[in-house]
N, C-alpha and C. Protein backbone atom coordinates (compact mmCIF):
# COMPACT_ATOMS: atom_id res chain seq x y z
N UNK A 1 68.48 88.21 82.18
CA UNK A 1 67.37 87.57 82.87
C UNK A 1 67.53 86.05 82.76
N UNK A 2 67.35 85.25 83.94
CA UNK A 2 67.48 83.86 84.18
C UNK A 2 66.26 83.44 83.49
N UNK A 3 66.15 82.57 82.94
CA UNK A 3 64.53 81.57 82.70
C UNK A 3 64.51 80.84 83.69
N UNK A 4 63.52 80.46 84.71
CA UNK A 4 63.60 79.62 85.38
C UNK A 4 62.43 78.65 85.02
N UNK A 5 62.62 76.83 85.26
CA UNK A 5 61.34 75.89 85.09
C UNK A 5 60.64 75.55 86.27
N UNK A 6 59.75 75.52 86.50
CA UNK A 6 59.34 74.72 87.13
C UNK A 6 59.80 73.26 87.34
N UNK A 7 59.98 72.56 86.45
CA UNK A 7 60.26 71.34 86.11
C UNK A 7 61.46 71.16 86.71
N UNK A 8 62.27 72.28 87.16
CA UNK A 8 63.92 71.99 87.56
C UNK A 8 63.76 72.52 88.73
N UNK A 9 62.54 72.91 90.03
CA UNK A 9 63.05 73.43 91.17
C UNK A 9 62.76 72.21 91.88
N UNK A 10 62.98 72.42 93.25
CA UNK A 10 63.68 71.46 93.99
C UNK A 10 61.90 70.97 94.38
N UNK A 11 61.27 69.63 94.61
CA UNK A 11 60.17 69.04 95.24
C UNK A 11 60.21 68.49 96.19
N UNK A 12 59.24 69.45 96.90
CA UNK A 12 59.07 69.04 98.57
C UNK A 12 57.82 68.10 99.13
N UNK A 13 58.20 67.55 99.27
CA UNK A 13 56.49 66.58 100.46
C UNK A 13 55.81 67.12 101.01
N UNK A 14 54.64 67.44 100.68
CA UNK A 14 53.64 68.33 101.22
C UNK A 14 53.02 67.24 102.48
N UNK A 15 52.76 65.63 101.93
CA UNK A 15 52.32 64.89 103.23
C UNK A 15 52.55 63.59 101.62
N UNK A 16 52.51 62.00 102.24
CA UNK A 16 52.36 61.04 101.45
C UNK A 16 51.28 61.40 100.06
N UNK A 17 52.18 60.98 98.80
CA UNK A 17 51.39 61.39 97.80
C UNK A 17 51.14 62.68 97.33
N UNK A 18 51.97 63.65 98.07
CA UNK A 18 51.79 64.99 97.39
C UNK A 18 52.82 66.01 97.69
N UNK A 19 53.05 66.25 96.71
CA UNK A 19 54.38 67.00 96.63
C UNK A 19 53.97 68.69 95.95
N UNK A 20 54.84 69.87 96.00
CA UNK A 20 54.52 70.96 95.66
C UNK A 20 56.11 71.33 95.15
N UNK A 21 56.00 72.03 93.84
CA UNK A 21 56.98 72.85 93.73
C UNK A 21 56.85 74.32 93.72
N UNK A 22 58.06 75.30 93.81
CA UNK A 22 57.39 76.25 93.84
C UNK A 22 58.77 77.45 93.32
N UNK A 23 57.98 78.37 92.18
CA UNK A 23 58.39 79.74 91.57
C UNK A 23 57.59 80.74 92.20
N UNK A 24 58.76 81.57 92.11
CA UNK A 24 58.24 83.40 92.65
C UNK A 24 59.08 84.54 92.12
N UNK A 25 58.50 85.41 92.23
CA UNK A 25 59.12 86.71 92.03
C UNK A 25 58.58 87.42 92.82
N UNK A 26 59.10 87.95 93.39
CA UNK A 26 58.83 89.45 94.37
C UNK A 26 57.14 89.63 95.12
N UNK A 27 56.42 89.70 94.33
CA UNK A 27 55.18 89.79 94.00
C UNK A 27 53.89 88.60 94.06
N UNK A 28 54.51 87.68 93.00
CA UNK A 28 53.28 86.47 92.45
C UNK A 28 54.33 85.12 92.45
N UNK A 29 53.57 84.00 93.18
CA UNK A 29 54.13 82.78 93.20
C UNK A 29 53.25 81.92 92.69
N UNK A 30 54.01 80.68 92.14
CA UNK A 30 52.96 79.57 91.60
C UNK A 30 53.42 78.59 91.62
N UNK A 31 52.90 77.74 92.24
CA UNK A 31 53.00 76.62 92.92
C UNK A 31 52.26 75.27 92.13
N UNK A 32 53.45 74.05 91.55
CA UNK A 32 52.89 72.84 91.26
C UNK A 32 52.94 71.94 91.89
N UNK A 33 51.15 71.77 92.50
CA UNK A 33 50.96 70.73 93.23
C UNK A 33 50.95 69.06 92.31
N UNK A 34 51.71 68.01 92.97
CA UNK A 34 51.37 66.84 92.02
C UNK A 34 50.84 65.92 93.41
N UNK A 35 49.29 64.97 93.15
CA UNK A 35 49.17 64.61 93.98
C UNK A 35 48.81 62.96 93.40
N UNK A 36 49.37 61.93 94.08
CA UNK A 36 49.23 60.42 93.57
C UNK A 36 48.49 59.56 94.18
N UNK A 37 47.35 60.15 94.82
CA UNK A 37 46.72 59.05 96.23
C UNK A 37 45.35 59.11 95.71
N UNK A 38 44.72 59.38 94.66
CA UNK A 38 43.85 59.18 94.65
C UNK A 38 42.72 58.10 93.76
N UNK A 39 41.42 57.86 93.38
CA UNK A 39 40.85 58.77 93.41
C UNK A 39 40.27 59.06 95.29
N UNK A 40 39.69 59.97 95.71
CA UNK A 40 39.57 60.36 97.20
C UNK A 40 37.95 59.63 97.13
N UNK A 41 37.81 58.91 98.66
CA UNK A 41 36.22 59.29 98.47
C UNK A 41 35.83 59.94 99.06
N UNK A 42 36.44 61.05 100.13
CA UNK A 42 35.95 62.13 100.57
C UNK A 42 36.88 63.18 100.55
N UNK A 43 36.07 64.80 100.21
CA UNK A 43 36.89 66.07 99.90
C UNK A 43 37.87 66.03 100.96
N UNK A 44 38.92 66.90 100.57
CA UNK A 44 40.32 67.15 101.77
C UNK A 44 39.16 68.16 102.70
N UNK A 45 40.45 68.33 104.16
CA UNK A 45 39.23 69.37 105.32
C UNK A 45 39.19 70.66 104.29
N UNK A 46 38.75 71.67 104.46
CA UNK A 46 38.63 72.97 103.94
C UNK A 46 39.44 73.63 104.65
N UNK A 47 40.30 74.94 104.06
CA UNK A 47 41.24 76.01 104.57
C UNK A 47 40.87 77.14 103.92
N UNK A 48 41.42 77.88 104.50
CA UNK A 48 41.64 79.56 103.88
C UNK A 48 43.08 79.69 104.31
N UNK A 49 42.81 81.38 103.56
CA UNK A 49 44.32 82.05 103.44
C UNK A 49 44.14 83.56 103.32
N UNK A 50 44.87 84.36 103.58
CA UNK A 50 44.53 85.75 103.08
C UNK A 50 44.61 85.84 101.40
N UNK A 51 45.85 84.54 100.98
CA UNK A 51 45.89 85.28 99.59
C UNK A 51 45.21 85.13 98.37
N UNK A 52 45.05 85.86 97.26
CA UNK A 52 44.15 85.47 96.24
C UNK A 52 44.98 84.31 95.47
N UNK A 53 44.23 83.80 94.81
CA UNK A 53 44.76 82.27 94.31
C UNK A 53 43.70 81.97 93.07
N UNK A 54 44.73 81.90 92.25
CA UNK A 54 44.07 81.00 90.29
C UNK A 54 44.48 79.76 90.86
N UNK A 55 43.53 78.57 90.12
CA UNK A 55 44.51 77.39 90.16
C UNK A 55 43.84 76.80 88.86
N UNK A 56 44.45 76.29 88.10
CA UNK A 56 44.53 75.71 86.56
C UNK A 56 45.01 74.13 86.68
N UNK A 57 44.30 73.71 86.20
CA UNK A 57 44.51 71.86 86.05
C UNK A 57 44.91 71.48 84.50
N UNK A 58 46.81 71.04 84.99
CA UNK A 58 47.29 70.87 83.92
C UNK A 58 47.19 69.16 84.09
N UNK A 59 47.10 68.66 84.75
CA UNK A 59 46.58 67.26 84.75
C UNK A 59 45.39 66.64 85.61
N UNK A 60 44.69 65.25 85.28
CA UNK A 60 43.30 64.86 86.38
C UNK A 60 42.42 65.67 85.73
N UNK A 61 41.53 65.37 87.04
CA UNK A 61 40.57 65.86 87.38
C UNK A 61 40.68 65.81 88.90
N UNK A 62 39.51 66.63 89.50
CA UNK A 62 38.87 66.88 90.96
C UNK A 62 37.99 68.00 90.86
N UNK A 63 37.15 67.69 92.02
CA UNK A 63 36.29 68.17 92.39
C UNK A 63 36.44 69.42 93.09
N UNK A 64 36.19 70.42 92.70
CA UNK A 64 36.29 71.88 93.70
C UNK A 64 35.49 72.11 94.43
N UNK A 65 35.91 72.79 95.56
CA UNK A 65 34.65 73.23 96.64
C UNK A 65 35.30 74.40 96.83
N UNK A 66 34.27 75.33 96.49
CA UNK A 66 34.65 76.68 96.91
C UNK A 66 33.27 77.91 97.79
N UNK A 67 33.62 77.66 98.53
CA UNK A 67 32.45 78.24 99.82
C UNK A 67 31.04 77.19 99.82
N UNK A 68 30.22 77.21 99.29
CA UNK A 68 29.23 76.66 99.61
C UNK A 68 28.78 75.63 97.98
N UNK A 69 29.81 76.27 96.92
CA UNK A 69 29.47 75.70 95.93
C UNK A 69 30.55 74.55 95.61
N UNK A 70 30.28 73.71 94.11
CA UNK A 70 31.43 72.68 93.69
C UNK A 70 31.34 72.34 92.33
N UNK A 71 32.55 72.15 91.66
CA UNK A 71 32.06 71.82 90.08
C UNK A 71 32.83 71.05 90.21
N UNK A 72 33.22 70.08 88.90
CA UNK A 72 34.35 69.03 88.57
C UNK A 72 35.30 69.52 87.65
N UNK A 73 36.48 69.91 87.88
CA UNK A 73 37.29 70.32 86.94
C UNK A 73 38.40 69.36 86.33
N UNK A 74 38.38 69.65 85.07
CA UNK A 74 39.48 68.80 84.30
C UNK A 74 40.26 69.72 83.68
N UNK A 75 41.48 69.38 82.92
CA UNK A 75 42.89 69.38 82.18
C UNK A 75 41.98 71.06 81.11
N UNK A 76 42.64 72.09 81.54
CA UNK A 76 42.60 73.28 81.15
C UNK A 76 41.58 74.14 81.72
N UNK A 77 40.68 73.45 83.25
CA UNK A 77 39.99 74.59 83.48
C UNK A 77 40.76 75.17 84.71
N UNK A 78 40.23 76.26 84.90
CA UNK A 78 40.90 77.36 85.93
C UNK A 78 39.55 77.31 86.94
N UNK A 79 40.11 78.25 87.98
CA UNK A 79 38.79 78.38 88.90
C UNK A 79 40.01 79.94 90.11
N UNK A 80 39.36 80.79 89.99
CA UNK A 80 39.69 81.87 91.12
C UNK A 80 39.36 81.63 92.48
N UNK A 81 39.84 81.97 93.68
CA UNK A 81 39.66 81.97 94.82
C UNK A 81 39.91 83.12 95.49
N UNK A 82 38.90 83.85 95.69
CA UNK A 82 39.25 85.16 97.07
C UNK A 82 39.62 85.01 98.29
N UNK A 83 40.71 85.83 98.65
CA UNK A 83 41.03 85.53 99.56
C UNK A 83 40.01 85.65 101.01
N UNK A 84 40.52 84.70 101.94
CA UNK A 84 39.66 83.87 103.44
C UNK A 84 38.35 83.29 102.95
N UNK A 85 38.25 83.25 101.32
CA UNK A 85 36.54 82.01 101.01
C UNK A 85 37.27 80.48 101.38
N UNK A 86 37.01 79.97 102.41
CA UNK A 86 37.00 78.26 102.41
C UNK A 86 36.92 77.67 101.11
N UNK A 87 38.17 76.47 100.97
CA UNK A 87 37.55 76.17 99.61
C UNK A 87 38.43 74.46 100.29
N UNK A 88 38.52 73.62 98.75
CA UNK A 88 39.06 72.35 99.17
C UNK A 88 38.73 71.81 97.39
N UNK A 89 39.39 70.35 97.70
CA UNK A 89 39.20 69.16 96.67
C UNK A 89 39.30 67.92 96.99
N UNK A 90 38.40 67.07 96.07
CA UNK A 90 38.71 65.90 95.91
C UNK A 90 39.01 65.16 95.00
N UNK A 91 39.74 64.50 94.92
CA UNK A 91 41.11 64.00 93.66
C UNK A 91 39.91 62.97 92.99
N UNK A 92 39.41 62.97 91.64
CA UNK A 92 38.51 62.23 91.11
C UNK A 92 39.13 60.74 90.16
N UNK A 93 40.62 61.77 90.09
CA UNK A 93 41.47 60.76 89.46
C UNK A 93 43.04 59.86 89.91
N UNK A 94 43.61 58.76 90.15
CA UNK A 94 44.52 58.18 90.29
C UNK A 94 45.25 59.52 90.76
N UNK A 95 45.79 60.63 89.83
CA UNK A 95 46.57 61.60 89.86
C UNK A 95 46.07 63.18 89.44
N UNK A 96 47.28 63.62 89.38
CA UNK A 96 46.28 65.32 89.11
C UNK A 96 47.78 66.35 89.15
N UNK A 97 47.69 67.08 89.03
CA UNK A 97 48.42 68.42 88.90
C UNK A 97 47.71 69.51 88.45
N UNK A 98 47.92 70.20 89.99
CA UNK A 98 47.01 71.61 89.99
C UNK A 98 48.07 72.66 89.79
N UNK A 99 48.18 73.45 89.25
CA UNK A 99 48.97 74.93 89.19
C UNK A 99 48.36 75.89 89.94
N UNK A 100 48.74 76.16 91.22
CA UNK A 100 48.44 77.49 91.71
C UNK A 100 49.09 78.71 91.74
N UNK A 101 48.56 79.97 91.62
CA UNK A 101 49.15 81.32 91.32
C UNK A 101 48.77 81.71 92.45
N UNK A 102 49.37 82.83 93.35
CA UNK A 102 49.27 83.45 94.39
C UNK A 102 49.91 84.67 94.68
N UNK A 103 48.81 85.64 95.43
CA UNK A 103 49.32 87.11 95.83
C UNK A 103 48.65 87.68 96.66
N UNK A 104 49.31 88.00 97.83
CA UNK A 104 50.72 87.96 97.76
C UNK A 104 51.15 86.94 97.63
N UNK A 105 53.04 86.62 97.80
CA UNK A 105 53.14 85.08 98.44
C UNK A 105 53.06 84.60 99.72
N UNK A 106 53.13 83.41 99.25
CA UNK A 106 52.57 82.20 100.23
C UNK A 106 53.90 82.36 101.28
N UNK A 107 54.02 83.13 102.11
CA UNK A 107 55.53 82.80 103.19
C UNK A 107 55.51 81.76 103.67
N UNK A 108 54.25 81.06 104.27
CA UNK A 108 54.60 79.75 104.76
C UNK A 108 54.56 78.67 103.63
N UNK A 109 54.54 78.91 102.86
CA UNK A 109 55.11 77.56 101.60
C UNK A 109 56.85 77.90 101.85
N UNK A 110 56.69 79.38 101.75
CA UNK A 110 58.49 79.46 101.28
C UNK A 110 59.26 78.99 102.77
N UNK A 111 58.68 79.50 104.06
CA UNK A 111 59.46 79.38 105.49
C UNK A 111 59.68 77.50 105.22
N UNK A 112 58.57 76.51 104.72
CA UNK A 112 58.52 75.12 104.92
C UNK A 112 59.45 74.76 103.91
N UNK A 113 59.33 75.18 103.15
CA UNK A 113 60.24 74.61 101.54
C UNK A 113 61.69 74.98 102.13
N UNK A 114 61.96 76.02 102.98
CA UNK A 114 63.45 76.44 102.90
C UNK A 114 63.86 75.87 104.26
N UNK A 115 62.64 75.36 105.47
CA UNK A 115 63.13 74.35 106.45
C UNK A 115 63.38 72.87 105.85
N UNK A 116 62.51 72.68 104.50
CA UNK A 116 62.56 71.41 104.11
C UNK A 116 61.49 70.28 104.91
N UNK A 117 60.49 71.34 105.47
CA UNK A 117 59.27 70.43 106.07
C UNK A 117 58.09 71.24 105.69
N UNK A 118 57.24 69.98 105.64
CA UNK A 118 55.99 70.30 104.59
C UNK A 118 54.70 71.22 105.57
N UNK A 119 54.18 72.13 105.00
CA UNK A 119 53.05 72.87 105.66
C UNK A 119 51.38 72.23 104.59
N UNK A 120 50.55 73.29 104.96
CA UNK A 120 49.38 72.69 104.09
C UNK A 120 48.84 73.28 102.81
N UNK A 121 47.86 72.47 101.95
CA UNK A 121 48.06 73.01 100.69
C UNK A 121 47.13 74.50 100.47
């Protein structure tokens, strides 16, 4: 069995100031977002997705919006997302690094990462 890092896969430009890397197996992918543009003074637009999604803040802070609600998360909290609930953030700090987990995977992270052009977060 390979170990693989995060820290050693290849980082793609998601748009100015934000980049994503990204691990998978078969099954579950997780994705490190690093983003440098902030702090924001207004939330990103809102998206969905079919897939379910953890995301854990290993650096920053921001603001979550997830359907109709929002908390402020910092450095070790998590927050779940069901899949097609609208959700979003706003970067509270200079910087941030979100860890997202996902399942299924994300194909259009992997179709953009392996054209080498950026899709959305």
């Amino acid at each position: 069995m390979k170990v693989s890092k995060i820290s050693e896969e290849k980082s793609f430009e998601v748009k100015p100031g934000r980049t994503r890397r990204i691990l998978h197996t078969d099954h579950l992918m997780m994705v490190a977002f690093d983003f440098g543009e902030g702090p924001a003074a207004q939330p990103d637009p809102p998206h969905t997705h079919p897939h379910e999604q953890v995301t854990y803040v290993a650096e920053g802070e921001v603001m979550f919006f997830i359907g109709e609600e929002s908390t402020r998360l910092a450095p070790g909290d998590m927050v779940a997302v069901p899949p097609d609930l609208p959700h979003r953030i706003q970067l509270l700090t200079p910087t941030a690094r979100l860890i997202d987990t996902f399942t299924p995977l994300r194909r259009d992270f992997l179709i953009h990462a392996t054209a080498g052009k950026p899709s959305g977060t």
